[in-house]
C-alpha atoms as a PDB file:
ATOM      1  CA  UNK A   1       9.219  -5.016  14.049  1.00  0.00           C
ATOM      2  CA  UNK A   2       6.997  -4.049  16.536  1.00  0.00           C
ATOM      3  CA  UNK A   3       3.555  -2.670  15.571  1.00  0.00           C
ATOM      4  CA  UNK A   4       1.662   0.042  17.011  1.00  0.00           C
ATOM      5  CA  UNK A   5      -2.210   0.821  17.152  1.00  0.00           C
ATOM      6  CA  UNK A   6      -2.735   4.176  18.013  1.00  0.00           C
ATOM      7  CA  UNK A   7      -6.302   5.389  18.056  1.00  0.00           C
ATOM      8  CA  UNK A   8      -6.423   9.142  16.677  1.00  0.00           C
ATOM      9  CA  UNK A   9      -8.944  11.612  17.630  1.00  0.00           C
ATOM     10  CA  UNK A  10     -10.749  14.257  15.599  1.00  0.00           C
ATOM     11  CA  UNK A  11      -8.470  16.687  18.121  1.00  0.00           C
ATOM     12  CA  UNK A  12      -5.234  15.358  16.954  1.00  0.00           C
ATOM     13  CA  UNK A  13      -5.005  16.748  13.668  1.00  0.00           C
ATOM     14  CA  UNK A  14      -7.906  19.537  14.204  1.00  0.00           C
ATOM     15  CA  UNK A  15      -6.730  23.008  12.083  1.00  0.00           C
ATOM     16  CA  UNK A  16      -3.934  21.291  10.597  1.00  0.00           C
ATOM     17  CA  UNK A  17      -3.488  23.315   7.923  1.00  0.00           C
ATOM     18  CA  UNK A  18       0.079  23.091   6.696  1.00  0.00           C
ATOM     19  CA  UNK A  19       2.402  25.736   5.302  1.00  0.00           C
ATOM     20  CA  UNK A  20       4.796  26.153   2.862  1.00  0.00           C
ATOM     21  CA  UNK A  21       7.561  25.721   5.738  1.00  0.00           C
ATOM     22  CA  UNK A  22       6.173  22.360   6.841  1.00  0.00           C
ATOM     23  CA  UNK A  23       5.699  20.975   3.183  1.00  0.00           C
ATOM     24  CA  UNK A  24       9.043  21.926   2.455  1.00  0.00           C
ATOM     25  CA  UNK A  25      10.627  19.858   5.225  1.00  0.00           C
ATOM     26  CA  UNK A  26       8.042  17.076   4.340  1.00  0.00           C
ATOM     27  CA  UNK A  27       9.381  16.941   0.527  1.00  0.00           C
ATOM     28  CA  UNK A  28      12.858  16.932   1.765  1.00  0.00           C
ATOM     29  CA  UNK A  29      12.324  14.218   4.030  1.00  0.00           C
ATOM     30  CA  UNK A  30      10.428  12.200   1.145  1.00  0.00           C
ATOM     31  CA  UNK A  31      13.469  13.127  -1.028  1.00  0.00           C
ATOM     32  CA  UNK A  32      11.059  15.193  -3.200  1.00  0.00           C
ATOM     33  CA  UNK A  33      12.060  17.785  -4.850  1.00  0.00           C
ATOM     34  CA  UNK A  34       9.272  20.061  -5.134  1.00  0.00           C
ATOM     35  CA  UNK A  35      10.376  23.837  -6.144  1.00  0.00           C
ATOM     36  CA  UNK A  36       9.110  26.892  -4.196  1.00  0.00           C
ATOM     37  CA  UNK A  37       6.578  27.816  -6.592  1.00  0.00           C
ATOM     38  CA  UNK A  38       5.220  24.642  -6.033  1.00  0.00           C
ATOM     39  CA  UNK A  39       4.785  24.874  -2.156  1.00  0.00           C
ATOM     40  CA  UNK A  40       2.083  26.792  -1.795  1.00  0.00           C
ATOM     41  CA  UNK A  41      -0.574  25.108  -3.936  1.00  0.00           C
ATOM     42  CA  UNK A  42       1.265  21.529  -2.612  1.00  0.00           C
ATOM     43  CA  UNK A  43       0.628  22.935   1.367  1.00  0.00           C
ATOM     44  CA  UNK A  44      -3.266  23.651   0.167  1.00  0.00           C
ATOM     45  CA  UNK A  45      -3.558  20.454  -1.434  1.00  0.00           C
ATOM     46  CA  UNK A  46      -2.017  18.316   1.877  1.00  0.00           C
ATOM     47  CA  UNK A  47      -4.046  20.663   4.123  1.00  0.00           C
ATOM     48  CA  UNK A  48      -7.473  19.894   2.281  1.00  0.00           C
ATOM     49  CA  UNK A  49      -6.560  15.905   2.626  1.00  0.00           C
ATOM     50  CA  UNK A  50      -6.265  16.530   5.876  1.00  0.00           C
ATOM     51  CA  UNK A  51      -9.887  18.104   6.387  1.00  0.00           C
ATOM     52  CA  UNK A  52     -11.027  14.987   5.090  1.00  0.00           C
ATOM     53  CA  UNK A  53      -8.807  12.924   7.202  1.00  0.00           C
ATOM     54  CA  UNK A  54      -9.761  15.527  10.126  1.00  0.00           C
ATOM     55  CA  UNK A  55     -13.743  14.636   9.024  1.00  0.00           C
ATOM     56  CA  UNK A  56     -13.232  10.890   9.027  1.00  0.00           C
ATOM     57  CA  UNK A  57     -11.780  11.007  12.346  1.00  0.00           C
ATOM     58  CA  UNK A  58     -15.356  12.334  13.690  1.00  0.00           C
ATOM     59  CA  UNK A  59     -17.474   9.453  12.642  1.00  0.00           C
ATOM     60  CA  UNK A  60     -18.068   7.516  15.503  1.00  0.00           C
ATOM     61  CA  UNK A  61     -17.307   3.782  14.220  1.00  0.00           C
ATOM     62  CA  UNK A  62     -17.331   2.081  17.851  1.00  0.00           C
ATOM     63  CA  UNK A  63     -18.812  -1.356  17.863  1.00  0.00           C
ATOM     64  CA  UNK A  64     -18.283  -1.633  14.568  1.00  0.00           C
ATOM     65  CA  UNK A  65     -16.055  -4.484  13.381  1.00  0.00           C
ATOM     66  CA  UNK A  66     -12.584  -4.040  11.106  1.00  0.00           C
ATOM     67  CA  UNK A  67     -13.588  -5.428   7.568  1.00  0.00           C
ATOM     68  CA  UNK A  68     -11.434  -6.566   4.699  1.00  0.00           C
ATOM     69  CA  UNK A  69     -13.878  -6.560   1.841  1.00  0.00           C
ATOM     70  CA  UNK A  70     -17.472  -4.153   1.194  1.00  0.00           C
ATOM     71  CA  UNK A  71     -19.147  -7.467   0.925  1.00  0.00           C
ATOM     72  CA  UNK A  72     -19.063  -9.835   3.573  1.00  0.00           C
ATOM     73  CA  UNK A  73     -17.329 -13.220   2.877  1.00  0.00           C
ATOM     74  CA  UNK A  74     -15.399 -15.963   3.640  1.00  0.00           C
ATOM     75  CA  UNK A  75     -12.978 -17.607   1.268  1.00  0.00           C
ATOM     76  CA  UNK A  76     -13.286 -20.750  -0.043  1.00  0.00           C
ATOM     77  CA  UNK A  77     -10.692 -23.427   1.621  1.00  0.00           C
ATOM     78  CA  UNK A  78      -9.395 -26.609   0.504  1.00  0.00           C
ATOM     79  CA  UNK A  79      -7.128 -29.363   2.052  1.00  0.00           C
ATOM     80  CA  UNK A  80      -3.434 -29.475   1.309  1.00  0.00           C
ATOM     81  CA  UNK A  81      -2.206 -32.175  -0.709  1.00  0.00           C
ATOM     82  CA  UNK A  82       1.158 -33.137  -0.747  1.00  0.00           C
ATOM     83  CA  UNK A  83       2.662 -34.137  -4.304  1.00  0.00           C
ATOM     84  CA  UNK A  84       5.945 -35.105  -5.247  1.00  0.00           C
ATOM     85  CA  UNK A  85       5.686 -32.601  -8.824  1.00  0.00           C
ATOM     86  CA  UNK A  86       7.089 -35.395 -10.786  1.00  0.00           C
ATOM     87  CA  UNK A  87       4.954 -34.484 -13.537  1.00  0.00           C
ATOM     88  CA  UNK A  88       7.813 -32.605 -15.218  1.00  0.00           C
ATOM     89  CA  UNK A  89       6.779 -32.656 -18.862  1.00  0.00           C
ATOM     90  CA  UNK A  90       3.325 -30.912 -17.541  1.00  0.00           C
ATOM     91  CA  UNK A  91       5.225 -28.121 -15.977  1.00  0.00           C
ATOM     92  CA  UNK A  92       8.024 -27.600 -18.371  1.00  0.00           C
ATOM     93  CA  UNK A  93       5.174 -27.817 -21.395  1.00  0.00           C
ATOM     94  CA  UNK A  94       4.182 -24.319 -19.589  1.00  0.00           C
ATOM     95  CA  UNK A  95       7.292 -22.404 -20.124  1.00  0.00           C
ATOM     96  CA  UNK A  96       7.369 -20.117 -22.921  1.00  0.00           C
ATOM     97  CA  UNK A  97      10.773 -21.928 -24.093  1.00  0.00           C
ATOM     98  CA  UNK A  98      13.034 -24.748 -22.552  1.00  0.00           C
ATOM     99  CA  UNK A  99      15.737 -26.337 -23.616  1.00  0.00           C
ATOM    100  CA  UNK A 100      16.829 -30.283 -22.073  1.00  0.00           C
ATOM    101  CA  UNK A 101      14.192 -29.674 -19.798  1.00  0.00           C
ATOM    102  CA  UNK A 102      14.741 -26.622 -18.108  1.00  0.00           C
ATOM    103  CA  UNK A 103      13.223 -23.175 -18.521  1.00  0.00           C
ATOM    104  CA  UNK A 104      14.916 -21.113 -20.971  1.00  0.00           C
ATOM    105  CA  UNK A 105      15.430 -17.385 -20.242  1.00  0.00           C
ATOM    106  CA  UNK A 106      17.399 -14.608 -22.030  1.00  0.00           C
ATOM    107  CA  UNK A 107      20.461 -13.613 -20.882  1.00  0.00           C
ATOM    108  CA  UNK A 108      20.607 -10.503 -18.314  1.00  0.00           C
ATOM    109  CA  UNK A 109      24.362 -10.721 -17.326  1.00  0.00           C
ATOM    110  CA  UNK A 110      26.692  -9.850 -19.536  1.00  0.00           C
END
């Protein structure tokens, strides 16, 4: 999969208000169904998210770095350890039943 960064502009979705036409063949693509009473407050709803989208789009955020978290933070890192688990009462004393030391779990196959 190849992905792709595309940088939008306030211009590219400027008055992109949508209509009942457009919503329609939106649902249908999303396999909604969505009945034709439904369109018209659905195309005011999408077209309001888009001001807002529209609105983001103007803030200038260049120079500003991407950030994963409000709060600025690195995790916490420790060294892999390599252990050969052979602790099997420990692990097996976890599950909610075993039987001849294996996990137990109900049947799904008939």
């Amino acid at each position: 999969m190849i992905a792709c960064r595309r940088r939008f502009a306030a211009k590219d979705i400027e008055n992109m208000a949508l209509d009942k036409a457009t919503v329609a063949r939106i649902a249908t693509l999303a396999r909604i169904r969505v009945s034709e009473d439904q369109l018209e407050p659905l195309a005011a709803e999408l077209s309001g998210i888009l001001d807002w989208v529209e609105q983001l789009m103007a803030v200038d955020t260049e120079g500003v770095p991407p950030m994963t978290s409000v709060a600025e933070m690195t995790l916490p890192m420790r060294e892999d350890v390599v252990i050969d688990g052979a602790n099997r009462d420990a692990v097996i004393g976890n599950a909610p039943r075993a039987a001849r030391g294996f996990y137990a779990v109900p049947k799904v196959v008939e």
